[in-house]
PDB file of N, CA and C in Angstrom:
ATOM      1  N   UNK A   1       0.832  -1.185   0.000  1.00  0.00           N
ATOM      2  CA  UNK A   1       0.000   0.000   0.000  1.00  0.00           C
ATOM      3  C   UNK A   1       0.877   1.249   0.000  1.00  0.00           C
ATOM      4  N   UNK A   2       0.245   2.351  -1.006  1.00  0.00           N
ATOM      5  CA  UNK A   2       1.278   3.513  -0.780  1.00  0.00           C
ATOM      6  C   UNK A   2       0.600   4.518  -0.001  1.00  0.00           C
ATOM      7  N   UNK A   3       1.328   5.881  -0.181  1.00  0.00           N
ATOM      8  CA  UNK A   3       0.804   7.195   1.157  1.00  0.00           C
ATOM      9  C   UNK A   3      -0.814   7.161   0.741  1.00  0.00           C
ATOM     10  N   UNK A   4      -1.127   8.029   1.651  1.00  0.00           N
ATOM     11  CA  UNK A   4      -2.448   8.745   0.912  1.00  0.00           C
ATOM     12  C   UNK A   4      -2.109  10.102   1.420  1.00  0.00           C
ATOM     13  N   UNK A   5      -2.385  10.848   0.437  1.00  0.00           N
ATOM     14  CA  UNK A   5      -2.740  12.936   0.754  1.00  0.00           C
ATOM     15  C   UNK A   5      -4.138  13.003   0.989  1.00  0.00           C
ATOM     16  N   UNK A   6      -4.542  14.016   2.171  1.00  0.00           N
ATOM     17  CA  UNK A   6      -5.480  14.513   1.598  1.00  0.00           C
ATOM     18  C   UNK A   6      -5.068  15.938   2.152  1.00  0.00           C
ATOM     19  N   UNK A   7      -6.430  16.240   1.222  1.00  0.00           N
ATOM     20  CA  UNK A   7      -6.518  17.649   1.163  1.00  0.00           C
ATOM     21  C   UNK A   7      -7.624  17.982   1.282  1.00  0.00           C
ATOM     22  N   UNK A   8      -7.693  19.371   2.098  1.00  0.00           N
ATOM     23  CA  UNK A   8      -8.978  19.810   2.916  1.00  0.00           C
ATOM     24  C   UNK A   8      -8.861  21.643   2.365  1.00  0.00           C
ATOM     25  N   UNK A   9     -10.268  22.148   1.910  1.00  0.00           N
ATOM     26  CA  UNK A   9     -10.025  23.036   1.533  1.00  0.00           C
ATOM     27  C   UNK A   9     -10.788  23.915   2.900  1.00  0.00           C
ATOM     28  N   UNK A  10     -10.563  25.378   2.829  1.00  0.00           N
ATOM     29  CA  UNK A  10     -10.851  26.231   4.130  1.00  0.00           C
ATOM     30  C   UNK A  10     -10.880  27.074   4.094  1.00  0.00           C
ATOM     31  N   UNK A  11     -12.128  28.016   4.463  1.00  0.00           N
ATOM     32  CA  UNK A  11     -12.598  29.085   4.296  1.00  0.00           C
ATOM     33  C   UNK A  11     -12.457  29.838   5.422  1.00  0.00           C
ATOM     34  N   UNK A  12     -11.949  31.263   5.953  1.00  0.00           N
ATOM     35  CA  UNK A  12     -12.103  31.926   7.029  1.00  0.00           C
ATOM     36  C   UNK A  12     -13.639  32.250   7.616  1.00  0.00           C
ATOM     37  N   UNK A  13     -13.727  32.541   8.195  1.00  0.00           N
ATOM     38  CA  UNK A  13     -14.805  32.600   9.345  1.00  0.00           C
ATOM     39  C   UNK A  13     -15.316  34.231   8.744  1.00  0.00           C
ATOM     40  N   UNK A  14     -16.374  34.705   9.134  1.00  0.00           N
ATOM     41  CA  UNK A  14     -16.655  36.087   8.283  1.00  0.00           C
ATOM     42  C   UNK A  14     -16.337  36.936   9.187  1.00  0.00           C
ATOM     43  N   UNK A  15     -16.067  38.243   8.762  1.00  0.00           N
ATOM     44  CA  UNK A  15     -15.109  39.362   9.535  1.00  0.00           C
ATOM     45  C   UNK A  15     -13.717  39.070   9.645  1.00  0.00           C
ATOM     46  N   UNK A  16     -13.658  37.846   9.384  1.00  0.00           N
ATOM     47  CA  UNK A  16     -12.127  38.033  10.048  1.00  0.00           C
ATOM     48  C   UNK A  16     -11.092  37.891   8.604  1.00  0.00           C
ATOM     49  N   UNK A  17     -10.001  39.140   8.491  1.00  0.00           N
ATOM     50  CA  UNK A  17      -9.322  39.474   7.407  1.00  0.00           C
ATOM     51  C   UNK A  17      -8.522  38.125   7.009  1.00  0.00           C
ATOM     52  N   UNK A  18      -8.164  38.621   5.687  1.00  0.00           N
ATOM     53  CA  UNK A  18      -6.852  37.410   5.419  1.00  0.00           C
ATOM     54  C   UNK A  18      -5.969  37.529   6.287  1.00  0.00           C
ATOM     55  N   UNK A  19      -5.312  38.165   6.788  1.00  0.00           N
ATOM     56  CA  UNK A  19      -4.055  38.732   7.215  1.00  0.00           C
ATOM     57  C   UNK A  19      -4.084  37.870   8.785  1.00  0.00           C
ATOM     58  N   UNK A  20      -5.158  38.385   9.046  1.00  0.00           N
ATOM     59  CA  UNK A  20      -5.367  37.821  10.858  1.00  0.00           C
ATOM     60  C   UNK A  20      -5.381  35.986  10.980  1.00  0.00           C
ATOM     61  N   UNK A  21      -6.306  35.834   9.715  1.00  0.00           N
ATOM     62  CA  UNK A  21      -6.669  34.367   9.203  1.00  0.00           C
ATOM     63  C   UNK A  21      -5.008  33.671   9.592  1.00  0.00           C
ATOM     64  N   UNK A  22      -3.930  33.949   8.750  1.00  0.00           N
ATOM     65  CA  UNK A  22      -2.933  33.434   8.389  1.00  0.00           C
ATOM     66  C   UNK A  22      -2.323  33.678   9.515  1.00  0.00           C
ATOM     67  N   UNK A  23      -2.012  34.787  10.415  1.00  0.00           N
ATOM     68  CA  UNK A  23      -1.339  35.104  11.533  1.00  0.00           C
ATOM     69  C   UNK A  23      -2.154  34.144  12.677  1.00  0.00           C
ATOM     70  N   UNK A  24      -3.678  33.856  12.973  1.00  0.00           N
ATOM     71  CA  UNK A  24      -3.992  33.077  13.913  1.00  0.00           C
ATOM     72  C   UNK A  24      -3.696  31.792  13.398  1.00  0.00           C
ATOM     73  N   UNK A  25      -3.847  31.012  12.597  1.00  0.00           N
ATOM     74  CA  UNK A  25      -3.374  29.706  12.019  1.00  0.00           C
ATOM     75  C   UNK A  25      -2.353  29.521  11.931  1.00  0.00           C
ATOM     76  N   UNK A  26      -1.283  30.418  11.777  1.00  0.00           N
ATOM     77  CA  UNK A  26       0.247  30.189  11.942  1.00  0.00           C
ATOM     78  C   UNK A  26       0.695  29.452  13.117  1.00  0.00           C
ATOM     79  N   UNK A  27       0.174  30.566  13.400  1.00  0.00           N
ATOM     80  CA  UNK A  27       0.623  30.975  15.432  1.00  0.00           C
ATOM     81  C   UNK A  27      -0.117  29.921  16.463  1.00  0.00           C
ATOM     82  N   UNK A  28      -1.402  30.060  16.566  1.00  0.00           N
ATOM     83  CA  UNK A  28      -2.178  28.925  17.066  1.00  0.00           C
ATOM     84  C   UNK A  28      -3.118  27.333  16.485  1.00  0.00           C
ATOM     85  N   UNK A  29      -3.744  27.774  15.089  1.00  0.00           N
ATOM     86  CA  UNK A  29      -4.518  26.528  15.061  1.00  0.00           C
ATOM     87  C   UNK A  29      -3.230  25.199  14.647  1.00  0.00           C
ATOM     88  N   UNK A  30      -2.307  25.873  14.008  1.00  0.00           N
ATOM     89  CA  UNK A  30      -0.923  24.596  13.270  1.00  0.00           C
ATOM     90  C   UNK A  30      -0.688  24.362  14.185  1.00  0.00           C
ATOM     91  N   UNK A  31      -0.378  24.687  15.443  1.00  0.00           N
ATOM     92  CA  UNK A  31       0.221  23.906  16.760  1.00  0.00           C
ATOM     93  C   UNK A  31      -0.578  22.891  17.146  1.00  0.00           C
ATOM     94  N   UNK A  32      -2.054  22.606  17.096  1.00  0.00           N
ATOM     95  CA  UNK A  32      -3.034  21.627  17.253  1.00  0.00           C
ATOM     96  C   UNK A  32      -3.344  20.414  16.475  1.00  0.00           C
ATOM     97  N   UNK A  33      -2.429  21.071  15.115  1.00  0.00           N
ATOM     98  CA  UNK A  33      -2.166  19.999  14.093  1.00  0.00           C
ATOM     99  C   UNK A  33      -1.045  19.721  14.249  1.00  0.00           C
ATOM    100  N   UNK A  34      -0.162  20.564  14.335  1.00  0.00           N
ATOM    101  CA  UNK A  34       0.982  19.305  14.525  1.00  0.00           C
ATOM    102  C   UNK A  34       0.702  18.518  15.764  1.00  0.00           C
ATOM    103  N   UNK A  35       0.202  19.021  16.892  1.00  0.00           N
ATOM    104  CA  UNK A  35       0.208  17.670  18.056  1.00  0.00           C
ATOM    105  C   UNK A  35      -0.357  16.790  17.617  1.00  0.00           C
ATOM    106  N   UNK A  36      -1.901  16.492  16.531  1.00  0.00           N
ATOM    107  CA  UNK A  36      -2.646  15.591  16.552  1.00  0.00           C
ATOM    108  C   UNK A  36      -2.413  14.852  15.956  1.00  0.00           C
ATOM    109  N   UNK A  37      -1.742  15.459  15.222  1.00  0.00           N
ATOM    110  CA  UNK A  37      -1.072  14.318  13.524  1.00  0.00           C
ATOM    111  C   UNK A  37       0.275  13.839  13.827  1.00  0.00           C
ATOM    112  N   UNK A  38       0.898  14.027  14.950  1.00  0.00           N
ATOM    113  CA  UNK A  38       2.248  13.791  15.146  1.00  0.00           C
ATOM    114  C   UNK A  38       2.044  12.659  15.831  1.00  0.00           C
ATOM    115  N   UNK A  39       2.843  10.955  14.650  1.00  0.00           N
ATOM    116  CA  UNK A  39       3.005  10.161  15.295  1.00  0.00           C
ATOM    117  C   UNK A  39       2.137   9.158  13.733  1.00  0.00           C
ATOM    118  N   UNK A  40       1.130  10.140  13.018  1.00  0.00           N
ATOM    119  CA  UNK A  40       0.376   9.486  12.219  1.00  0.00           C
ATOM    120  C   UNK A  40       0.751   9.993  11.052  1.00  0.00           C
ATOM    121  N   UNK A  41       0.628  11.599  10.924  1.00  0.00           N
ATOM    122  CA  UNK A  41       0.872  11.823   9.602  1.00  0.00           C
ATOM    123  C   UNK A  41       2.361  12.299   9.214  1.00  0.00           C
ATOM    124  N   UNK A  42       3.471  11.894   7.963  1.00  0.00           N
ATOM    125  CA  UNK A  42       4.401  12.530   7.798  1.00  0.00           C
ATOM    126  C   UNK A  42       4.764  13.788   6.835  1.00  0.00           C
ATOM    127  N   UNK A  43       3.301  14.759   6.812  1.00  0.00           N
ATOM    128  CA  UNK A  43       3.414  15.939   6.427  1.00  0.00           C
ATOM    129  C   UNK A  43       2.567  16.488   6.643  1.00  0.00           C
ATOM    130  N   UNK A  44       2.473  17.997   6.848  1.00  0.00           N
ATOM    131  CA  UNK A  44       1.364  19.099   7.005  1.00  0.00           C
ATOM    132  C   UNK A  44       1.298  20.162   6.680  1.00  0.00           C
ATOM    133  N   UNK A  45       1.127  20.480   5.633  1.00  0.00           N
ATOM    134  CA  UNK A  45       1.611  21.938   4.860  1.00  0.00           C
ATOM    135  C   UNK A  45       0.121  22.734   4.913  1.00  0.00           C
ATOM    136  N   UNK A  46       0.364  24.163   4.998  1.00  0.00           N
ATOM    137  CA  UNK A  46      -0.691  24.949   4.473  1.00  0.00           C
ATOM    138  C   UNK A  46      -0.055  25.775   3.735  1.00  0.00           C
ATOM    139  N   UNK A  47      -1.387  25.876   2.373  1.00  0.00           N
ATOM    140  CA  UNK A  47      -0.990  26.584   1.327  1.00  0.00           C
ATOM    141  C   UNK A  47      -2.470  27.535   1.389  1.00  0.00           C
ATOM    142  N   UNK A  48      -1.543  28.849   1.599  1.00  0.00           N
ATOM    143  CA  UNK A  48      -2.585  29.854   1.602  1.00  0.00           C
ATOM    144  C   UNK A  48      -3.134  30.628  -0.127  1.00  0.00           C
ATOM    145  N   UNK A  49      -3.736  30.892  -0.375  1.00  0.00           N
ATOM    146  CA  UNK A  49      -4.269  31.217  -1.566  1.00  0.00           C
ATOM    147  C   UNK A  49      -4.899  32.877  -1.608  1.00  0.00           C
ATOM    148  N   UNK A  50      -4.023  32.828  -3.040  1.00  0.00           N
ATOM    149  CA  UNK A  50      -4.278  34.669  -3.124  1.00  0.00           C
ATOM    150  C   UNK A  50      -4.820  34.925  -4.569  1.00  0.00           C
ATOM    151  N   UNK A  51      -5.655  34.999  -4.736  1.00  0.00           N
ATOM    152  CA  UNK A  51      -6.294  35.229  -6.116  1.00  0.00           C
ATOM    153  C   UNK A  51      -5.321  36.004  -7.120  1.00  0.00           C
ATOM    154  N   UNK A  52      -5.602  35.718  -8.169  1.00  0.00           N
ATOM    155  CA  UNK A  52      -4.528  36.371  -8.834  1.00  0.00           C
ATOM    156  C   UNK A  52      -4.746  38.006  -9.480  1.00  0.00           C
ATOM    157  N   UNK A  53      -6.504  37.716  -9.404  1.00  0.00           N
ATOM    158  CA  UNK A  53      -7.031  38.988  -9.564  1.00  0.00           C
ATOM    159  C   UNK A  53      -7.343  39.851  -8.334  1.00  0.00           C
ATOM    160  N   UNK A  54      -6.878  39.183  -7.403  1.00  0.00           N
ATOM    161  CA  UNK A  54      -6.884  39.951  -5.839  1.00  0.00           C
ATOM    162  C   UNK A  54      -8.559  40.012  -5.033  1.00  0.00           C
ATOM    163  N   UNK A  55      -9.092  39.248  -5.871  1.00  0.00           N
ATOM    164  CA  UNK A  55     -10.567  39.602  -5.524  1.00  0.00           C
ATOM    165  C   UNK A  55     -11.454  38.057  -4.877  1.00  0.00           C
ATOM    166  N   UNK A  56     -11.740  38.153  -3.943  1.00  0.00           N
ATOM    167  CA  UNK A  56     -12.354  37.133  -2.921  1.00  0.00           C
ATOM    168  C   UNK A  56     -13.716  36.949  -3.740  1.00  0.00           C
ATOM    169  N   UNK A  57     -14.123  35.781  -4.005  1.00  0.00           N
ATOM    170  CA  UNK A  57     -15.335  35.055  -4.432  1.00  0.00           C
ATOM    171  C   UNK A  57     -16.324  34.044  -3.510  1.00  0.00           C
ATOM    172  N   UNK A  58     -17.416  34.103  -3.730  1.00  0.00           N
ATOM    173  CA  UNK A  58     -17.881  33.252  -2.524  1.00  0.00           C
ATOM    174  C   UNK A  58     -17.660  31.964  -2.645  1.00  0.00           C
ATOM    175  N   UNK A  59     -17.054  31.827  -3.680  1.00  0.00           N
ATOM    176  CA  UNK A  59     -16.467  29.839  -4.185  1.00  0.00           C
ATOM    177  C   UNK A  59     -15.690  30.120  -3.503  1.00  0.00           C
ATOM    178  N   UNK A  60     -14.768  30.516  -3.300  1.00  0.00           N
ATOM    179  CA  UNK A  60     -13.113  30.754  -2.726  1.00  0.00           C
ATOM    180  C   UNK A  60     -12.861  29.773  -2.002  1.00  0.00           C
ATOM    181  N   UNK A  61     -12.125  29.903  -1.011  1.00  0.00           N
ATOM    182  CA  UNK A  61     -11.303  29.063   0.017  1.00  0.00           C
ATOM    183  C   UNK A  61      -9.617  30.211   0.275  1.00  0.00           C
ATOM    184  N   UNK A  62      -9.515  29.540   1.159  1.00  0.00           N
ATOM    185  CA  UNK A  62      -8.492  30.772   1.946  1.00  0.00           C
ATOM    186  C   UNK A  62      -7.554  29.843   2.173  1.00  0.00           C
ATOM    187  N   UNK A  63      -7.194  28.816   2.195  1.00  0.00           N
ATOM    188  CA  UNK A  63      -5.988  27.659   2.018  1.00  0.00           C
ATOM    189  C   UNK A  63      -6.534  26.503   1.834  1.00  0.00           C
ATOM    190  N   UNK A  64      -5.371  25.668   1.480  1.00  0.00           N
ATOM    191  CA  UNK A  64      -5.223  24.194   0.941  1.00  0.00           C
ATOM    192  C   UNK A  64      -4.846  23.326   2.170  1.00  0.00           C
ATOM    193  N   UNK A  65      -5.044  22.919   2.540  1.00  0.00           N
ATOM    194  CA  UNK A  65      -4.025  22.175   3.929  1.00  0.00           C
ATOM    195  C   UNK A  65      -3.811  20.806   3.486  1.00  0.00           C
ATOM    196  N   UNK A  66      -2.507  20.350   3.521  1.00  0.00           N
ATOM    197  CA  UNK A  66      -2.537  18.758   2.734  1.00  0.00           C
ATOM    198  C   UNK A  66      -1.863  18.326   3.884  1.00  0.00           C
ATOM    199  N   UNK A  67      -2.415  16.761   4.516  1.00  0.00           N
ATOM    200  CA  UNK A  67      -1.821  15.672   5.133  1.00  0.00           C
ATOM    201  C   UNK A  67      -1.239  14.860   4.543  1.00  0.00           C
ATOM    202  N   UNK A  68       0.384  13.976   4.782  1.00  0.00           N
ATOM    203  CA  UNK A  68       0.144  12.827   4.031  1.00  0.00           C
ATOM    204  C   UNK A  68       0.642  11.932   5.042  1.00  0.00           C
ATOM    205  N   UNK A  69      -0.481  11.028   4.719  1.00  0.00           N
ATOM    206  CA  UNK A  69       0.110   9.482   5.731  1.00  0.00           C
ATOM    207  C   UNK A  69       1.030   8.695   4.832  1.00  0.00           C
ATOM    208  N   UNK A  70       1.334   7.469   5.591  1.00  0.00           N
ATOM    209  CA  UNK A  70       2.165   6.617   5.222  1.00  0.00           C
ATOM    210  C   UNK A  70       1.490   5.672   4.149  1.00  0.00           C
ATOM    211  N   UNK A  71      -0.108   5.585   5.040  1.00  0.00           N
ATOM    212  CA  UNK A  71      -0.836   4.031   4.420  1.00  0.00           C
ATOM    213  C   UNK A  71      -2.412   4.619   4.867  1.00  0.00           C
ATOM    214  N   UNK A  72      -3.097   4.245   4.430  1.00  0.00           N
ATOM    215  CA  UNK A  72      -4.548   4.346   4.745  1.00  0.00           C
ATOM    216  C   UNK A  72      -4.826   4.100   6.013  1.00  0.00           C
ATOM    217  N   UNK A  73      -4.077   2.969   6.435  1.00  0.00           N
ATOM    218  CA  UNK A  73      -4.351   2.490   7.764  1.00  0.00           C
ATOM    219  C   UNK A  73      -4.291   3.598   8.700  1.00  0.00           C
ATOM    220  N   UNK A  74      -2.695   4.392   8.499  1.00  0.00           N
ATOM    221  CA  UNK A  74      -2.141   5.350   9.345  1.00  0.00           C
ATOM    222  C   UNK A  74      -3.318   6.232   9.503  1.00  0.00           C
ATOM    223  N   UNK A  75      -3.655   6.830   8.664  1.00  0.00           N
ATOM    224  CA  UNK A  75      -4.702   7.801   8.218  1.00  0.00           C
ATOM    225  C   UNK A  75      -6.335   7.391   8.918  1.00  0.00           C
ATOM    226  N   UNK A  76      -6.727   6.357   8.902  1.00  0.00           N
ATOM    227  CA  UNK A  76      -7.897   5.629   9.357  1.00  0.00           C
ATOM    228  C   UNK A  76      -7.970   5.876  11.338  1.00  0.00           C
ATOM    229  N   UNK A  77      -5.892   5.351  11.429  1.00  0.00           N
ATOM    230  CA  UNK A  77      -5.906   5.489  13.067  1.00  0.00           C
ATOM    231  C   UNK A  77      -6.239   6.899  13.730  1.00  0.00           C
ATOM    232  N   UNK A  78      -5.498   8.183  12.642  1.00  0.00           N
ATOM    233  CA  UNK A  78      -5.687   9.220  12.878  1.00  0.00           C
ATOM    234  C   UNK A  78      -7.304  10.101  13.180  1.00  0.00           C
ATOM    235  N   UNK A  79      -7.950   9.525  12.208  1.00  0.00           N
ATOM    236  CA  UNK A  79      -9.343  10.327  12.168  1.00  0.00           C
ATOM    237  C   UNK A  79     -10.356   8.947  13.394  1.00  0.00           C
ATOM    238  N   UNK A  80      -9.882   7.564  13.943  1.00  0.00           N
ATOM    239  CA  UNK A  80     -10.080   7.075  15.091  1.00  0.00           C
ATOM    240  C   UNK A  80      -9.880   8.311  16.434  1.00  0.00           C
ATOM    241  N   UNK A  81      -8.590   8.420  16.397  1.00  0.00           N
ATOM    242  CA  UNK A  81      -7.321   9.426  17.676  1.00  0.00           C
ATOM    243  C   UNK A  81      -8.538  10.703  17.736  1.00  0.00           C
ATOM    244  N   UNK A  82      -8.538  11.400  16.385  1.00  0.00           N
ATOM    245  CA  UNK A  82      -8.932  12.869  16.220  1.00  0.00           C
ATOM    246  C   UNK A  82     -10.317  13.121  16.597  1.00  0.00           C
ATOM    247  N   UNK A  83     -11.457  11.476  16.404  1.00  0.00           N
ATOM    248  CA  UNK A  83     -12.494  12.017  17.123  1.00  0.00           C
ATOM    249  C   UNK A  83     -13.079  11.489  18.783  1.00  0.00           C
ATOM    250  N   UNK A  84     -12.067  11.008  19.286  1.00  0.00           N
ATOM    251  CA  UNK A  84     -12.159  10.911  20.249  1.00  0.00           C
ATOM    252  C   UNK A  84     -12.892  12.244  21.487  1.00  0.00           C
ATOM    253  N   UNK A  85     -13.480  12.424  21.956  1.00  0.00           N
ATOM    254  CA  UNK A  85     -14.189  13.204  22.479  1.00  0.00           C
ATOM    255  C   UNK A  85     -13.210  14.701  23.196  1.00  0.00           C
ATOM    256  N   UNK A  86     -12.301  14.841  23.932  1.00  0.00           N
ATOM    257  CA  UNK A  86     -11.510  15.615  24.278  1.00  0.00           C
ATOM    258  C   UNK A  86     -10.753  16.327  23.269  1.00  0.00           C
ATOM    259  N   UNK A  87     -10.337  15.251  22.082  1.00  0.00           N
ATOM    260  CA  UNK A  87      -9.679  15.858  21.219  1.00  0.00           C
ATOM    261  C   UNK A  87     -10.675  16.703  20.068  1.00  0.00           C
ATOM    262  N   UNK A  88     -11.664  15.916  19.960  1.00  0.00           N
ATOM    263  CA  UNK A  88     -12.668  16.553  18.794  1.00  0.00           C
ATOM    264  C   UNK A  88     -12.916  18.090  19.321  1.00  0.00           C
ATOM    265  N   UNK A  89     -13.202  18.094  20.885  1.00  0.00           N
ATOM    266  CA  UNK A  89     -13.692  19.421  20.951  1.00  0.00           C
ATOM    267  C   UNK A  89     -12.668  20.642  20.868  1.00  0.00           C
ATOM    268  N   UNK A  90     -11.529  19.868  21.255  1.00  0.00           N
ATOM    269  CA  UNK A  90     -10.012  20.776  21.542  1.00  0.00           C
ATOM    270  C   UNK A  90      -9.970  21.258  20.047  1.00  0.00           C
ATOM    271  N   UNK A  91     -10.005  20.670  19.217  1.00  0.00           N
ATOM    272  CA  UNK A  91     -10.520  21.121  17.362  1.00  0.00           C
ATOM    273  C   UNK A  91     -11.512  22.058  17.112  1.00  0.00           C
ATOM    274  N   UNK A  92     -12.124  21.402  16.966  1.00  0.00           N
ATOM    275  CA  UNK A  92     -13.621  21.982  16.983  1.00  0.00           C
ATOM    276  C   UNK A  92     -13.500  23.558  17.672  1.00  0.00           C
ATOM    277  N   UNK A  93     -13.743  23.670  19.440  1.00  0.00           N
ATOM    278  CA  UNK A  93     -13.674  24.904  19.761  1.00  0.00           C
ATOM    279  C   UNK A  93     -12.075  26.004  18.667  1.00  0.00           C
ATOM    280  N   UNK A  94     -11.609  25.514  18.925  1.00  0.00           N
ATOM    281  CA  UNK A  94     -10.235  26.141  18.056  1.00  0.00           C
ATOM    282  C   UNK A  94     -10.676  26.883  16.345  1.00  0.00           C
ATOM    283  N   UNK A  95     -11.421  25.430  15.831  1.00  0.00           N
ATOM    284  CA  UNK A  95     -11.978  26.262  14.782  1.00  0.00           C
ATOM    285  C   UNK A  95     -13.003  27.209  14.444  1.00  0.00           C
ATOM    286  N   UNK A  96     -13.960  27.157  15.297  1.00  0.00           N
ATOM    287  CA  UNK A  96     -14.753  28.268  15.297  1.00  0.00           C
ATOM    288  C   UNK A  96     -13.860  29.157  15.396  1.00  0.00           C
ATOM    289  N   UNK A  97     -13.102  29.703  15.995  1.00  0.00           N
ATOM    290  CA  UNK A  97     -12.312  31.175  16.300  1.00  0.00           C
ATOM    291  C   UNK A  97     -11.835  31.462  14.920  1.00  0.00           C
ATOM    292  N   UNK A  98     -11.656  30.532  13.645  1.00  0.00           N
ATOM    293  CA  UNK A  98     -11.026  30.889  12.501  1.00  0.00           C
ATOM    294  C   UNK A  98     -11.861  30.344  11.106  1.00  0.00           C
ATOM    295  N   UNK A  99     -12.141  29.101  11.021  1.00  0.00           N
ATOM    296  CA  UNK A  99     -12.502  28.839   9.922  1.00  0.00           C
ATOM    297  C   UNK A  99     -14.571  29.117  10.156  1.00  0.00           C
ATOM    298  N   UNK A 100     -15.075  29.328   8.691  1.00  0.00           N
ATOM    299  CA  UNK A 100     -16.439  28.883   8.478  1.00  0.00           C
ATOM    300  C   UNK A 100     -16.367  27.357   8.153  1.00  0.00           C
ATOM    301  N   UNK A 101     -17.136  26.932   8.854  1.00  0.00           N
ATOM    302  CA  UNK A 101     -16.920  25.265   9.576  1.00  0.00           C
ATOM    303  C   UNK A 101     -18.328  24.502   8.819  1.00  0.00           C
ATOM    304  N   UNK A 102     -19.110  25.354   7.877  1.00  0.00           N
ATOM    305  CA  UNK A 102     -20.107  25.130   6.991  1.00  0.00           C
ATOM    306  C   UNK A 102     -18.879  24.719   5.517  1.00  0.00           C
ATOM    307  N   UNK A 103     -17.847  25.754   5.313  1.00  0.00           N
ATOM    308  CA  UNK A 103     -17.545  25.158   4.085  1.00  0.00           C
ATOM    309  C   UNK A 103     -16.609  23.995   4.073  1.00  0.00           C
ATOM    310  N   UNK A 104     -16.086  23.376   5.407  1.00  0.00           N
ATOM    311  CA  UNK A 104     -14.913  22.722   4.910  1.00  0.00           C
ATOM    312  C   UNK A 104     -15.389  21.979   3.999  1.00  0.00           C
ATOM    313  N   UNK A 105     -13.979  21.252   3.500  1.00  0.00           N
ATOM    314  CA  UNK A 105     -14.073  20.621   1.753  1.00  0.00           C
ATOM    315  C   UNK A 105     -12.850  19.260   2.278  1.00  0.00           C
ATOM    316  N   UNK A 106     -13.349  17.991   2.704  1.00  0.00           N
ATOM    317  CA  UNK A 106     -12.279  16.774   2.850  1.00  0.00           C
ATOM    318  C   UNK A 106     -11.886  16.211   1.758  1.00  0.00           C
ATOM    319  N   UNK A 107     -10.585  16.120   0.877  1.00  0.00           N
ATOM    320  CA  UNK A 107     -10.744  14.796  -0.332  1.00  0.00           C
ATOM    321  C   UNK A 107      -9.422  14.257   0.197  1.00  0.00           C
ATOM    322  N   UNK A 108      -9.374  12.989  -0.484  1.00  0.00           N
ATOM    323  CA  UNK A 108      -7.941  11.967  -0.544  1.00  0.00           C
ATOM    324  C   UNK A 108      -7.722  12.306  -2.534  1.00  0.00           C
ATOM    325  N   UNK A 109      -6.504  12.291  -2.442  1.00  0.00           N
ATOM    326  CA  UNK A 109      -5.674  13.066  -3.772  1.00  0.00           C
ATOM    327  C   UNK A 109      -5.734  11.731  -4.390  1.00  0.00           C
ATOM    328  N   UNK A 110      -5.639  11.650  -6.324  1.00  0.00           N
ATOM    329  CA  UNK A 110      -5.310  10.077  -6.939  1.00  0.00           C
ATOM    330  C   UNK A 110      -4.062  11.081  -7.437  1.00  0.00           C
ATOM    331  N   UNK A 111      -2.827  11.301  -7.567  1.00  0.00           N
ATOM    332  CA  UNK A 111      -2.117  11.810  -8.151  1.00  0.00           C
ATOM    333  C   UNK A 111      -1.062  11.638  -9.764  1.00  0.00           C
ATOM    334  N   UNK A 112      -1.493  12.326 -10.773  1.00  0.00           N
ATOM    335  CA  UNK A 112      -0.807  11.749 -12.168  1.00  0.00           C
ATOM    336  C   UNK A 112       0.027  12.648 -12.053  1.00  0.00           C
ATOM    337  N   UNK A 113       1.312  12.067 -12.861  1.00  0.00           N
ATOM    338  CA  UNK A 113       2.479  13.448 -13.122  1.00  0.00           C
ATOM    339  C   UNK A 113       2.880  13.382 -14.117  1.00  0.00           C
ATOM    340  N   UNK A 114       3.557  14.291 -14.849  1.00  0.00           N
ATOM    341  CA  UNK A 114       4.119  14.361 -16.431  1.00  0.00           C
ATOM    342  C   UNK A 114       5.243  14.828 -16.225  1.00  0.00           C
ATOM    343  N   UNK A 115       6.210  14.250 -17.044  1.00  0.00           N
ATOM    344  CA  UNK A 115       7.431  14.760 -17.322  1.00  0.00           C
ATOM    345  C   UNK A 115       7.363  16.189 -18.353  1.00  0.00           C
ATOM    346  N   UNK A 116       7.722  17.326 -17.890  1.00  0.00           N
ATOM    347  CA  UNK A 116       8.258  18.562 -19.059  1.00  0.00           C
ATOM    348  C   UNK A 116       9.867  18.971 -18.743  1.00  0.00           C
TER     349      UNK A 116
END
């Protein structure tokens, strides 16, 4: 079996700027991900997103956040760990303070690549 990615797309919470978005998620919500995923997942990147025309749409999303496990399994133990009751809420309360928790977006990646 090989890794799996996923990727979760994420919308800020309303009122609250890009700027603050990226400075509270830096600073506080990534510290909650790295504890939770540490041990399961061996990556955690956020990729923040800036329109190229500078202009916010209500499709949008305000970052990319990609996990990648080792194996499905890994990944399966993780979202076991993550909803465990103490931890779900330790999430949960955390995200209200930042994301709109109506749009998240969960997928697992099939990935093709091309040589140029």
């Amino acid at each position: 079996m090989s890794g799996v990615t996923l990727i979760t797309l994420l919308r800020r919470r309303d009122g609250m700027s890009k700027a603050d978005f990226i400075d509270y998620y830096e600073a506080q919500h990534r510290k909650i991900g790295e504890r939770v995923l540490k041990g399961f997942a061996t990556r955690y990147i956020r990729r923040f997103i800036h329109p190229l025309d500078g202009e916010d749409q209500p499709c949008d999303f305000d970052v990319v956040m990609e996990i990648d496990f080792p194996d499905r399994a890994r990944m399966d133990a993780f979202f076991e760990s993550a909803s465990q009751p103490d931890i779900a809420a330790m999430i949960a309360e955390d995200e209200e303070k930042l994301f709109d928790r109506t749009r998240i977006r969960v997928f697992t990646v099939e990935e093709h690549s091309s040589e140029i």
